[in-house]
N, C-alpha and C. Protein backbone atom coordinates (compact mmCIF):
# COMPACT_ATOMS: atom_id res chain seq x y z
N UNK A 1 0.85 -1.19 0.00
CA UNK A 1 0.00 0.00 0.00
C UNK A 1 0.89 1.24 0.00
N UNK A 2 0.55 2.11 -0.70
CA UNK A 2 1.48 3.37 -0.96
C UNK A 2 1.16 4.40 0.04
N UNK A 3 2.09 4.94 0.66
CA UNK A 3 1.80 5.75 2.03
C UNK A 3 0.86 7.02 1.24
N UNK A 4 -0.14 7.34 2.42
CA UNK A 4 -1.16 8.61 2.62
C UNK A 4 -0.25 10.07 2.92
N UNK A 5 -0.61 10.85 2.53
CA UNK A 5 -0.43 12.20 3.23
C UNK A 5 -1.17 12.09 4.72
N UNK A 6 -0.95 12.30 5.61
CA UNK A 6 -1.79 12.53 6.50
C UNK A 6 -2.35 14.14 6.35
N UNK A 7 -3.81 14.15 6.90
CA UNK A 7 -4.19 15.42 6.99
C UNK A 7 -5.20 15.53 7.89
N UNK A 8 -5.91 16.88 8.93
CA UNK A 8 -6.40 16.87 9.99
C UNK A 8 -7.64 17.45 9.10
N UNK A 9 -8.68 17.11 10.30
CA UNK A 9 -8.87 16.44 11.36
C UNK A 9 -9.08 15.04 11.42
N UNK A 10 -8.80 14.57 10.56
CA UNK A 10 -9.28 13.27 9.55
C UNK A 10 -7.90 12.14 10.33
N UNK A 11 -7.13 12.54 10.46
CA UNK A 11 -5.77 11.66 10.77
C UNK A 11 -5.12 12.19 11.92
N UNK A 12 -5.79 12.94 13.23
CA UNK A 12 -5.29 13.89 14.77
C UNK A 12 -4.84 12.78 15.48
N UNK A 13 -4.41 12.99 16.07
CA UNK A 13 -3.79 11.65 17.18
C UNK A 13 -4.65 11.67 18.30
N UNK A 14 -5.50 10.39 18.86
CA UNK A 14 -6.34 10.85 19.39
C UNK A 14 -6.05 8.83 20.29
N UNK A 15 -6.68 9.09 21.36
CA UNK A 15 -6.43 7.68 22.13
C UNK A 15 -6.95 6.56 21.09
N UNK A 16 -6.42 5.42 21.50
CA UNK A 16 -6.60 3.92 20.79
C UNK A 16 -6.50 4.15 19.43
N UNK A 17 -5.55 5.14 18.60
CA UNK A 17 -5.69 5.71 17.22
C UNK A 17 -4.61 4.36 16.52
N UNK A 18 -5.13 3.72 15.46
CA UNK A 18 -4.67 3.10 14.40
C UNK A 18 -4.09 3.89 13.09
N UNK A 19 -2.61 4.56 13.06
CA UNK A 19 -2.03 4.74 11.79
C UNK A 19 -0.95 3.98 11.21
N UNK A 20 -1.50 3.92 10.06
CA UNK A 20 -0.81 3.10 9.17
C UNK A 20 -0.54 3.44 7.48
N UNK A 21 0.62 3.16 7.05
CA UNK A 21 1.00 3.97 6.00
C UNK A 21 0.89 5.47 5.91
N UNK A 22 1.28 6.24 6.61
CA UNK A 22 0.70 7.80 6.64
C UNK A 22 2.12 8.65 6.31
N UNK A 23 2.45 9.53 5.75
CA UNK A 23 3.27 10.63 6.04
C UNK A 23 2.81 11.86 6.86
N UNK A 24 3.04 11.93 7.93
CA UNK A 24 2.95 13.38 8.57
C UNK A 24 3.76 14.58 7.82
N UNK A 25 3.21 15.47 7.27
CA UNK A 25 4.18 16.10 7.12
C UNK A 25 4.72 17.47 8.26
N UNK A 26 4.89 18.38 7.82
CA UNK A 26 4.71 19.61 8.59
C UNK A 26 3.67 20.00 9.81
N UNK A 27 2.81 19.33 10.53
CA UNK A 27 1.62 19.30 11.15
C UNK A 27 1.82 19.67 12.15
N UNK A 28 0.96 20.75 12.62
CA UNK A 28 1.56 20.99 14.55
C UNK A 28 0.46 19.85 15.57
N UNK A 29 1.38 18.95 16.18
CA UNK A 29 -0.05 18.24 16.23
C UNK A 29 1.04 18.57 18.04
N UNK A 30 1.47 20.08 18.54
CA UNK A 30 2.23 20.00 19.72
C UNK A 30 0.73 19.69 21.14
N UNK A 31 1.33 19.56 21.87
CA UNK A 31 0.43 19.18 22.96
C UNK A 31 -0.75 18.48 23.13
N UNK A 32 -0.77 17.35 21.99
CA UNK A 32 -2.10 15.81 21.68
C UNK A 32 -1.31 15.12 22.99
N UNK A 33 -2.06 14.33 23.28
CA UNK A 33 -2.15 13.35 24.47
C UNK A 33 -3.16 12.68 23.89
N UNK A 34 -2.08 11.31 23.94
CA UNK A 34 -3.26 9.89 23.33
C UNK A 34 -2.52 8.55 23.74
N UNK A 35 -3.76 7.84 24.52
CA UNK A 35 -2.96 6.45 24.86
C UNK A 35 -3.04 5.62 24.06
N UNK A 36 -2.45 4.45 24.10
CA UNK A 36 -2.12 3.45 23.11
C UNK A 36 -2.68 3.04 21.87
N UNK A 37 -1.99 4.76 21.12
CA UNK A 37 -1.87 4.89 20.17
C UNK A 37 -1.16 3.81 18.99
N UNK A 38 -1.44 3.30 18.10
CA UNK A 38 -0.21 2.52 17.03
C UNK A 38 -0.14 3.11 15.85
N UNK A 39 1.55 3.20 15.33
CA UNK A 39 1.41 3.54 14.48
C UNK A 39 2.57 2.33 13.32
N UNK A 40 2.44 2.08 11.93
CA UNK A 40 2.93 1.46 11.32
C UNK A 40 3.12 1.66 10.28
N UNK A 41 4.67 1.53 9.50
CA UNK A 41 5.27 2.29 8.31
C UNK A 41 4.68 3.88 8.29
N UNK A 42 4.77 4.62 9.13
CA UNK A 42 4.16 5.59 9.16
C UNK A 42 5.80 6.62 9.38
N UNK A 43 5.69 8.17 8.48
CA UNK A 43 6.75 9.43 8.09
C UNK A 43 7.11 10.29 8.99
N UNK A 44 7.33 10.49 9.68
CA UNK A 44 6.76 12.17 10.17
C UNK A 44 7.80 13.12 9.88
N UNK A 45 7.76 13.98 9.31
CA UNK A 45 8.47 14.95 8.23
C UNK A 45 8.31 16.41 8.61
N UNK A 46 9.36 16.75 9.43
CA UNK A 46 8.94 17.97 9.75
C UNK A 46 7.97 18.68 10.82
N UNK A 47 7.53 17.14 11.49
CA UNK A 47 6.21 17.68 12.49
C UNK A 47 6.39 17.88 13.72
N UNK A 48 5.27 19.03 13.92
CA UNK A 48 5.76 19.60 15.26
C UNK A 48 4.98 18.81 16.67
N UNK A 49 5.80 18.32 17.69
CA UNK A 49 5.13 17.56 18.55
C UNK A 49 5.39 17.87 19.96
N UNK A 50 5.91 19.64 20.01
CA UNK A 50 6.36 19.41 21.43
C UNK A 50 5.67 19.35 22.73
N UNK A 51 5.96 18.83 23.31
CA UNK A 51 4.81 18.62 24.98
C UNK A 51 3.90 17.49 24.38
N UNK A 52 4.01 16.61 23.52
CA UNK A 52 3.11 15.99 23.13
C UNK A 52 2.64 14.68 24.43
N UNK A 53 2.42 13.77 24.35
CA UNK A 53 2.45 13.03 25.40
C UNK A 53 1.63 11.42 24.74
N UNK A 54 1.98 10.79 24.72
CA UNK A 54 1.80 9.40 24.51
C UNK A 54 2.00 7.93 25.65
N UNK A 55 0.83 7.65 25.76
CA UNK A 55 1.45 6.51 26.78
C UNK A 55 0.93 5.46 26.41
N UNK A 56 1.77 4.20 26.52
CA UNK A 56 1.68 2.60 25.79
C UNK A 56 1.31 2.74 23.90
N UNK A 57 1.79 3.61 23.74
CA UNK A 57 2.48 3.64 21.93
C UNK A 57 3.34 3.20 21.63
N UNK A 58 3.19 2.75 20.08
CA UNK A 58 3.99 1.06 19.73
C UNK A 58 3.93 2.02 18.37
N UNK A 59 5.17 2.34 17.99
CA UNK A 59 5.52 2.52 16.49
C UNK A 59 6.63 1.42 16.16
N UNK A 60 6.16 1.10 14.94
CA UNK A 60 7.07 0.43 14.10
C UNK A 60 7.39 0.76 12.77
N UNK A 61 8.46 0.55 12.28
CA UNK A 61 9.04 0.90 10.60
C UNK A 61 8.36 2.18 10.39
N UNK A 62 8.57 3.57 11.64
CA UNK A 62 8.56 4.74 11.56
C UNK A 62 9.45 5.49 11.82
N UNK A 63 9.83 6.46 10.90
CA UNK A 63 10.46 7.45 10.58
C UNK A 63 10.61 8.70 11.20
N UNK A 64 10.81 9.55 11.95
CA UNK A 64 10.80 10.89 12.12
C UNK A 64 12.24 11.94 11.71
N UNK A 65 11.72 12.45 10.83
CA UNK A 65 13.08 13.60 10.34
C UNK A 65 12.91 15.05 10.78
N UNK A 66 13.79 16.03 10.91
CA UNK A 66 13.99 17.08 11.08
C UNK A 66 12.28 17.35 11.98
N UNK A 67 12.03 17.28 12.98
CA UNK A 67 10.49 16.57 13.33
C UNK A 67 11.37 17.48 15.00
N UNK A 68 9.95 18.62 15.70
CA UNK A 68 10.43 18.80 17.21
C UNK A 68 9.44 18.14 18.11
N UNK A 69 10.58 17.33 18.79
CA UNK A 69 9.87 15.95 19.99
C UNK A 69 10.14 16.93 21.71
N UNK A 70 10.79 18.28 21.60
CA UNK A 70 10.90 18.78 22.95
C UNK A 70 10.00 18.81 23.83
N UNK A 71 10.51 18.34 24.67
CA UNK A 71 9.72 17.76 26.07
C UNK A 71 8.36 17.29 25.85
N UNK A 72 8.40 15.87 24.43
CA UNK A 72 7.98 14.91 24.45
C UNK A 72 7.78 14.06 25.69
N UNK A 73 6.29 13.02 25.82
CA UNK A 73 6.20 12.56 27.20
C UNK A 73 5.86 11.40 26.63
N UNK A 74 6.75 10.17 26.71
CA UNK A 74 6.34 8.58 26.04
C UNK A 74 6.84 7.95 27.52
N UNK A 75 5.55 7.12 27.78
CA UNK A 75 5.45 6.26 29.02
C UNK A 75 5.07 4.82 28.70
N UNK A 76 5.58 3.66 28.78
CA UNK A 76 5.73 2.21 28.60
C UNK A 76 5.51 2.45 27.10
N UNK A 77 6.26 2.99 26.47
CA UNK A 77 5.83 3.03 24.45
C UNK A 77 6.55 2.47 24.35
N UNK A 78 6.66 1.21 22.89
CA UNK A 78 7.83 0.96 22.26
C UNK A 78 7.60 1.23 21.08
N UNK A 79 9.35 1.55 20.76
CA UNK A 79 9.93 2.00 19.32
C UNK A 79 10.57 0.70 18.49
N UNK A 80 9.67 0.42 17.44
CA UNK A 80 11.16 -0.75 17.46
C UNK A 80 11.18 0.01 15.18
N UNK A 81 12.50 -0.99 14.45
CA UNK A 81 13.02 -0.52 13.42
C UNK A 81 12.62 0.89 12.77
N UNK A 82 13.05 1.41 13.52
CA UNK A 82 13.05 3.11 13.36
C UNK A 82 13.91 4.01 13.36
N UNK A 83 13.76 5.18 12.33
CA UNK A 83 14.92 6.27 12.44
C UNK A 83 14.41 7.66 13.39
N UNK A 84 15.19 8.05 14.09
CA UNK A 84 15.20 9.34 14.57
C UNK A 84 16.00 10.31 13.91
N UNK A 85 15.81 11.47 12.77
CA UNK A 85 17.03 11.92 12.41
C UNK A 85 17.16 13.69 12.48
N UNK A 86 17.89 13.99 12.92
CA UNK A 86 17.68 15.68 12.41
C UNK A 86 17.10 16.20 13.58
N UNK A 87 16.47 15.31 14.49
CA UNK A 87 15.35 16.27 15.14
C UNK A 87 15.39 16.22 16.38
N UNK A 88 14.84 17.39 17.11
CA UNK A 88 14.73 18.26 18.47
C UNK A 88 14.26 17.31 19.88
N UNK A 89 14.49 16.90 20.57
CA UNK A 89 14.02 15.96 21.50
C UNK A 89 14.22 16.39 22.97
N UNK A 90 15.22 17.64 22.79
CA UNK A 90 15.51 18.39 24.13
C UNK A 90 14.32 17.88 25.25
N UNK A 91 14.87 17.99 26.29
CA UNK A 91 13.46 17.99 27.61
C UNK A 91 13.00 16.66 27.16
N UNK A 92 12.92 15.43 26.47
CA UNK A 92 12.00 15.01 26.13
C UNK A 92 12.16 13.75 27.48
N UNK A 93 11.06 13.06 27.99
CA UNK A 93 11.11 12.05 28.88
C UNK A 93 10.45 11.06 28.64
N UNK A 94 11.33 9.65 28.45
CA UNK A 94 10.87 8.77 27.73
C UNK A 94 10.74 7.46 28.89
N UNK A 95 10.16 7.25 29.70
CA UNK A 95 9.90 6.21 31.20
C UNK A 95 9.73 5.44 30.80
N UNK A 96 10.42 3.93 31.17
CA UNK A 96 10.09 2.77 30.97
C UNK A 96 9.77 2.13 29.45
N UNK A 97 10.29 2.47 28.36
CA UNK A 97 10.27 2.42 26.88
C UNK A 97 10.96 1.37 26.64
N UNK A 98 11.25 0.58 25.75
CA UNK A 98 11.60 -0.29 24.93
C UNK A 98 11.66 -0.02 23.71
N UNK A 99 13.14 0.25 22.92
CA UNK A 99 13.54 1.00 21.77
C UNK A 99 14.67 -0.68 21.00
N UNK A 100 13.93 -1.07 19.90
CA UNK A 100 14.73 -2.04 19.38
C UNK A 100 15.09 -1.57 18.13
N UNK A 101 16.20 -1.74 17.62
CA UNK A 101 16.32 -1.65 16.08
C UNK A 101 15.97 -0.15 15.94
N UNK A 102 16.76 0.82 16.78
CA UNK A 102 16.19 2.30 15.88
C UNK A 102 18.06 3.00 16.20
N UNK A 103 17.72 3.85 14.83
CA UNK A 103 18.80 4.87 15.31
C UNK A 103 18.31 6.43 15.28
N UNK A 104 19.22 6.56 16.43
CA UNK A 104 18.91 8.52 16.80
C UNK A 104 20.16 8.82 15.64
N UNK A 105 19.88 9.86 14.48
CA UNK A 105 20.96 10.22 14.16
C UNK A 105 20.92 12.12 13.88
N UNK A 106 22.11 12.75 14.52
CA UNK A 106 22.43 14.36 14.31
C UNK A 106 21.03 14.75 14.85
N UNK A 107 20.55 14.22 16.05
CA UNK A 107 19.53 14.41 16.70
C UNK A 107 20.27 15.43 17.96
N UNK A 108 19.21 16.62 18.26
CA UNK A 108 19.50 17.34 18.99
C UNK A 108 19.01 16.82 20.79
N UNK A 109 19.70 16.01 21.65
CA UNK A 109 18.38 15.59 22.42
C UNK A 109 19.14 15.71 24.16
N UNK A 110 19.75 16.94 24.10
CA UNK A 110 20.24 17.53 25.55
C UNK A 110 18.96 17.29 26.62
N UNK A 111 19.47 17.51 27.71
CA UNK A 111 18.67 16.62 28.53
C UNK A 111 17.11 16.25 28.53
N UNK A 112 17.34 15.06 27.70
CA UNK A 112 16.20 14.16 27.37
C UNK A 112 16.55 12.50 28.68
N UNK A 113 14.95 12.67 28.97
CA UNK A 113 15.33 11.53 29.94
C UNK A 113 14.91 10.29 29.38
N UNK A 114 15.95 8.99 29.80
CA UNK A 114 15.62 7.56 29.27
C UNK A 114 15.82 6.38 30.40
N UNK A 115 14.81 7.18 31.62
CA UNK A 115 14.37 6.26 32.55
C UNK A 115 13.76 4.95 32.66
N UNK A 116 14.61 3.91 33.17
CA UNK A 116 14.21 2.62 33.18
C UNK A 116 13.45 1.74 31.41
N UNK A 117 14.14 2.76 30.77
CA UNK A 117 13.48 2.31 29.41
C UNK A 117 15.01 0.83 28.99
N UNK A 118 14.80 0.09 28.03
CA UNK A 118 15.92 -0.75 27.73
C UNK A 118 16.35 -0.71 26.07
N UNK A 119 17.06 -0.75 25.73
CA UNK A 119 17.68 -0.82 24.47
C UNK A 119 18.25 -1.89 23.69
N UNK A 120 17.96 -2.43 22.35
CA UNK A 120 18.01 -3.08 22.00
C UNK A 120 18.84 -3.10 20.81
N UNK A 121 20.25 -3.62 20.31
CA UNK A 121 20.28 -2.77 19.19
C UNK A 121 19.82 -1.46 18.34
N UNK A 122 20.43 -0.39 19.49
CA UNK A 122 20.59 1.04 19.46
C UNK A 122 21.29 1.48 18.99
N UNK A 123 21.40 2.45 17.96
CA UNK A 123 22.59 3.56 17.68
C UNK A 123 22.08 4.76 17.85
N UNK A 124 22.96 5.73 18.88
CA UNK A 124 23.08 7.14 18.82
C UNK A 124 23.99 7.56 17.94
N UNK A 125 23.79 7.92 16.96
CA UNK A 125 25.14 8.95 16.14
C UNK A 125 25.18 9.83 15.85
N UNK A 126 26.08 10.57 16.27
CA UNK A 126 26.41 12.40 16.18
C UNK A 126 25.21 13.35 16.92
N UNK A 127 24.88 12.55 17.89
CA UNK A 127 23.73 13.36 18.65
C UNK A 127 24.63 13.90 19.77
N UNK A 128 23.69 15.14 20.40
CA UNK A 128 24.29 15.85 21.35
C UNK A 128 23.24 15.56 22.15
N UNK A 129 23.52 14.89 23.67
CA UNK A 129 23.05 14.38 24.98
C UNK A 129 23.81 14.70 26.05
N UNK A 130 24.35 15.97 25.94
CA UNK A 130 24.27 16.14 27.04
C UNK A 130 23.17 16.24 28.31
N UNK A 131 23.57 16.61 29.76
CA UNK A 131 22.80 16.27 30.33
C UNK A 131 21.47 15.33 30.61
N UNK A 132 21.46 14.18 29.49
CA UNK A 132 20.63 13.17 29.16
C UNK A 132 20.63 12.34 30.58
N UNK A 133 19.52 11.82 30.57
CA UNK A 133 19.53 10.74 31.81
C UNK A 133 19.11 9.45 31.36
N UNK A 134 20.00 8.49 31.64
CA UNK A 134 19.86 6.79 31.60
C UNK A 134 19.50 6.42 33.00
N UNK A 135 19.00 6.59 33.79
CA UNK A 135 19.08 6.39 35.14
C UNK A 135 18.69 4.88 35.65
N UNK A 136 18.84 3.84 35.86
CA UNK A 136 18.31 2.69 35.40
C UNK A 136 17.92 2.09 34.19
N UNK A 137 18.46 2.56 33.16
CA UNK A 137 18.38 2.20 31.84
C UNK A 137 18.98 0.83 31.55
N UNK A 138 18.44 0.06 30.98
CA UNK A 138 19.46 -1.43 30.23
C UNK A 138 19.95 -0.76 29.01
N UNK A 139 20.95 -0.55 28.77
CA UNK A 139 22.17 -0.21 27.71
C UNK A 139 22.63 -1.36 26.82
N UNK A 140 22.66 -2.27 27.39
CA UNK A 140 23.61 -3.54 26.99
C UNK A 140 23.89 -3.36 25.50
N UNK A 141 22.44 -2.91 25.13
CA UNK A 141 22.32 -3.09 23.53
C UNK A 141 22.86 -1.67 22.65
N UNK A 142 24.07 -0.89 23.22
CA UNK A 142 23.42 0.44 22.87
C UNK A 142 25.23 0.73 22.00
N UNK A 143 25.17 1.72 21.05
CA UNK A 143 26.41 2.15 20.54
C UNK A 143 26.31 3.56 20.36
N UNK A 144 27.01 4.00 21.32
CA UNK A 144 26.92 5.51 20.87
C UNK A 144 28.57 5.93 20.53
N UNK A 145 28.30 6.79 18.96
CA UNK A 145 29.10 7.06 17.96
C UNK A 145 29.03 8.07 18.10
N UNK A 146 30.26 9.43 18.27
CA UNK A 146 30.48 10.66 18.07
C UNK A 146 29.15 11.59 18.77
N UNK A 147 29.27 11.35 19.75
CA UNK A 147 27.99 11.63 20.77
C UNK A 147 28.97 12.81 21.76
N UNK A 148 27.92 13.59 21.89
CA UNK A 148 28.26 14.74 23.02
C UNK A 148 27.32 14.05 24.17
N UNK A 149 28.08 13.55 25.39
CA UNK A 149 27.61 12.89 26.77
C UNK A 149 28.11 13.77 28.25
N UNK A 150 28.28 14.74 27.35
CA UNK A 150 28.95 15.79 28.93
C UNK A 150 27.71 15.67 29.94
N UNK A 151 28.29 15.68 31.08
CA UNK A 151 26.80 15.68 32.33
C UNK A 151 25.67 14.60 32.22
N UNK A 152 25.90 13.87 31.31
CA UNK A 152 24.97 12.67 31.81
C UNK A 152 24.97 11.95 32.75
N UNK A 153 23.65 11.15 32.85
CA UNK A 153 23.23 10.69 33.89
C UNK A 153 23.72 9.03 34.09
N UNK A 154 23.96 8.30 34.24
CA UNK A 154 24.27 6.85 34.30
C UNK A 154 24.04 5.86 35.58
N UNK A 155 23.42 6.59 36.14
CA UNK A 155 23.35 6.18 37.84
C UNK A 155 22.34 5.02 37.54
N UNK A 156 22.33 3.83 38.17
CA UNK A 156 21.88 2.83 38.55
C UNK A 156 21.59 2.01 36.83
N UNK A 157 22.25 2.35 35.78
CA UNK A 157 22.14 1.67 34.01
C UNK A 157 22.92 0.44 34.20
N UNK A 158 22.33 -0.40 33.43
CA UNK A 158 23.41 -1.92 33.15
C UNK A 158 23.76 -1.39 31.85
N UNK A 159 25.44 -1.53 31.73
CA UNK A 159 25.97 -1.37 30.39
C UNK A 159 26.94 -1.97 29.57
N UNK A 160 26.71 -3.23 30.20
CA UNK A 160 27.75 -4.73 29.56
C UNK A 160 27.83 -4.68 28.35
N UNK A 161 28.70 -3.98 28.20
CA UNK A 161 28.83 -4.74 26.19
C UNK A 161 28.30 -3.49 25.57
N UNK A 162 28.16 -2.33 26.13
CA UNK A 162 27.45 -1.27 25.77
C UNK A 162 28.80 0.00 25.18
N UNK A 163 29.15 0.28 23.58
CA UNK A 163 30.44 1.02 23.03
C UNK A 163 29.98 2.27 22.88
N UNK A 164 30.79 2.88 23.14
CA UNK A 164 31.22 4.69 23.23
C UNK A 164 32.52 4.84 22.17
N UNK A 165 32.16 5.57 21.32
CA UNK A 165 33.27 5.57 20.69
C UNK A 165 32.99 7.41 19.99
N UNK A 166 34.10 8.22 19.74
CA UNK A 166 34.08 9.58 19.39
C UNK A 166 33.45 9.94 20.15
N UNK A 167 33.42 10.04 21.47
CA UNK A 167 32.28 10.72 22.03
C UNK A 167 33.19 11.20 23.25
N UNK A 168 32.64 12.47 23.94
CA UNK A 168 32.95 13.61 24.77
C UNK A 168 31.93 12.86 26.17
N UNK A 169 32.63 12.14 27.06
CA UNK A 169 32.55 12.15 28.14
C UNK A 169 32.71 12.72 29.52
N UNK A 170 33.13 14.03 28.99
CA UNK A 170 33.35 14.75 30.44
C UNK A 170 32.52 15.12 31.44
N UNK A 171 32.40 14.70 32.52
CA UNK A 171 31.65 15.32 33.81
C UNK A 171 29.99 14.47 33.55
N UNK A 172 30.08 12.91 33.21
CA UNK A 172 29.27 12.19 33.11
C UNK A 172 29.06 11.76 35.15
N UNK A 173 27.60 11.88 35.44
CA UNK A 173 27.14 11.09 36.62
C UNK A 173 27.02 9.34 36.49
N UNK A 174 27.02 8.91 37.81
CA UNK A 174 26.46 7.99 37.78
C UNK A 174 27.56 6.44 37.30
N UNK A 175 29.09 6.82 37.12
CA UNK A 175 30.15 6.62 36.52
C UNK A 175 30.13 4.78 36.75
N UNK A 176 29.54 4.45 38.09
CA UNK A 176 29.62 2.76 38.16
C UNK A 176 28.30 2.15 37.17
N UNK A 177 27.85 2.87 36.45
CA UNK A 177 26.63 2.34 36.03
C UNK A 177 27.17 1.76 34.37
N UNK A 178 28.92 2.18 34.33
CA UNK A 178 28.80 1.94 32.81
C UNK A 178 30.25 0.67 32.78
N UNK A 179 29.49 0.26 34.59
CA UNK A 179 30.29 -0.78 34.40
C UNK A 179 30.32 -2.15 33.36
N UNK A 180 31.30 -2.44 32.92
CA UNK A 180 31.39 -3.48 31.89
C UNK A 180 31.13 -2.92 30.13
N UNK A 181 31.07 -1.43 30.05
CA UNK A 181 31.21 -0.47 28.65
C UNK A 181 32.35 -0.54 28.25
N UNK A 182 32.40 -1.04 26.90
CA UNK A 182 33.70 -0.74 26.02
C UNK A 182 33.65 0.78 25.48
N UNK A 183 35.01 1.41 26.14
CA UNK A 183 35.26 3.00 25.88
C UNK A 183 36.56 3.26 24.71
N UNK A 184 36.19 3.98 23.40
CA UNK A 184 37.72 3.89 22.54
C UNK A 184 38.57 4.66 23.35
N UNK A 185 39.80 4.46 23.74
CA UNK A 185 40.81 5.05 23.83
C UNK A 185 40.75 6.72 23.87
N UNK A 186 40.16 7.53 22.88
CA UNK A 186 40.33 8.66 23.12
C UNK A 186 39.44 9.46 23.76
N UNK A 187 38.05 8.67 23.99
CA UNK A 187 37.09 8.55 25.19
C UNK A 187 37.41 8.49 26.42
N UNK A 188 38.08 7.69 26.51
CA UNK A 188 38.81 7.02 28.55
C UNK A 188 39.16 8.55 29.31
N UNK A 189 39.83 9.35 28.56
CA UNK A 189 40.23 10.58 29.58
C UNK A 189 39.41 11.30 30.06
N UNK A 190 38.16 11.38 28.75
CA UNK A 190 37.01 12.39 29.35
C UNK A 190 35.94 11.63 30.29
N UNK A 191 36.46 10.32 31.05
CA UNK A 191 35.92 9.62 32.24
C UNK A 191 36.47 9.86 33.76
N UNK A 192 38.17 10.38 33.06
CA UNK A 192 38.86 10.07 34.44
C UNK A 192 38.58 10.93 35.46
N UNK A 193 37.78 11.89 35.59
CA UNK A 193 37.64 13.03 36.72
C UNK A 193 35.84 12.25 37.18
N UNK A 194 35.16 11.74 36.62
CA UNK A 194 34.05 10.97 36.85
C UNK A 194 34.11 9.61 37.73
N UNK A 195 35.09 9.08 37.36
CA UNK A 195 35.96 7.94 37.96
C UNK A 195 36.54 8.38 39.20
N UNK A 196 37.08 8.94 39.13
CA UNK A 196 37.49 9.52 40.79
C UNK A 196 37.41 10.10 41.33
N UNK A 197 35.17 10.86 41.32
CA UNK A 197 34.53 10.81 41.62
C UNK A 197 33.93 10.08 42.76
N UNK A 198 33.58 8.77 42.02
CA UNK A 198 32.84 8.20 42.48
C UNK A 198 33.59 7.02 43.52
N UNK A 199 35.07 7.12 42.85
CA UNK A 199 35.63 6.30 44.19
C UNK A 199 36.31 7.11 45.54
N UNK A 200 36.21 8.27 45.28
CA UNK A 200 36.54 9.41 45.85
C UNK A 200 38.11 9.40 45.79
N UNK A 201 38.80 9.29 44.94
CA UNK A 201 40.04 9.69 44.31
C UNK A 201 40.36 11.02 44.10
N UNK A 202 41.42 11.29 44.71
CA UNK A 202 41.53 12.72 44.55
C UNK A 202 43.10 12.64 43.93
N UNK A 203 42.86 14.04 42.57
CA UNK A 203 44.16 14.20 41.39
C UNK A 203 44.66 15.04 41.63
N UNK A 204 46.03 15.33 41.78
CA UNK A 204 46.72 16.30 41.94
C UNK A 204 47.88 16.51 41.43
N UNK A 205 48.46 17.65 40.94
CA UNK A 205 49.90 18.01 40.07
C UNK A 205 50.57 17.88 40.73
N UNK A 206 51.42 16.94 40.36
CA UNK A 206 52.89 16.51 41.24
C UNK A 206 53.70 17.53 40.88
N UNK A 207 54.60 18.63 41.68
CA UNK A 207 55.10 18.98 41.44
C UNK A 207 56.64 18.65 40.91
């Protein structure tokens, strides 16, 4: 089936809403609140969603590009084979989520929270997260590529097997939570003041 334009009022996001094949394009659909919503092979292009709020939404083989998600509110939703790209997610708080098979990419998404949500074959790439919170997050599954992580959160995350690579770690919280993370080499330094932190290590210039 060849995807729809979506258009209102005909296609609003509204509780127990079924979309399927749709392109959103440009649409301000900011501050809808709708529960378990689904959506499938469905675009969103440009659309504006901030303060939106969704709880127990299930997108699949959906898209969002250059699209503002700021201080977005997704509660037990899952994301699974999906792109995030281009777009605004600041503030956004995502509780208890389940994200398989998606990548965030040149996504703007400074402190966006990803409480107790788990990850599944994840890629972050070239996103800026700072101040982001994982706070009990399952990571295991997660690769973040050329990522800005200054001031994040990591406190109480499992992150076995979970790679950091190009990415700016300085003044990350929560530093035992990324126990068992493979870090590249030019990563490791922007840990070491986080690290002895938390074991209470104290650095000093030898004279």
């Amino acid at each position: 089936m060849s995807p729809r334009r979506a258009e209102l009022p005909e296609h609003d996001l509204t509780d127990d809403g079924l979309y399927r094949d749709l392109v959103f394009g440009p649409l301000d659909l900011a501050g809808r609140d709708a529960r378990d919503a689904e959506f499938e092979r469905c675009a969103f292009e440009g659309t504006l969603l901030p303060s939106a709020a969704f709880e127990r939404a299930t997108l699949s083989d959906t898209a969002f590009d250059r699209c503002d998600l700021a201080n977005l509110r997704l509660a037990n939703a899952r994301l699974f084979t999906s792109t995030v790209s281009g777009t605004r997610l600041t503030g956004a708080a995502c509780t208890d989520c389940a994200f398989q098979d998606v990548v965030f990419a040149s996504c703007r998404a400074d402190l966006t929270g990803f409480r107790f949500s788990t990850f599944t074959r994840v890629i972050f790439r070239d996103c800026n997260l700072e101040g982001a919170t994982f706070q009990n997050a399952d990571l295991r599954g997660v690769r973040f590529e050329d990522c800005r992580l200054g001031g994040a959160q990591f406190s109480g995350a499992t992150a076995a097997g979970a790679r950091f690579s190009g990415c700016d770690l300085r003044g990350v919280g929560g530093a035992q939570g990324l126990r068992g993370a493979v870090v590249a080499p030019g990563d490791a330094a922007g840990l070491l003041a986080s690290l002895a932190a938390e074991f209470d290590i104290t650095i000093e210039d030898v004279p």
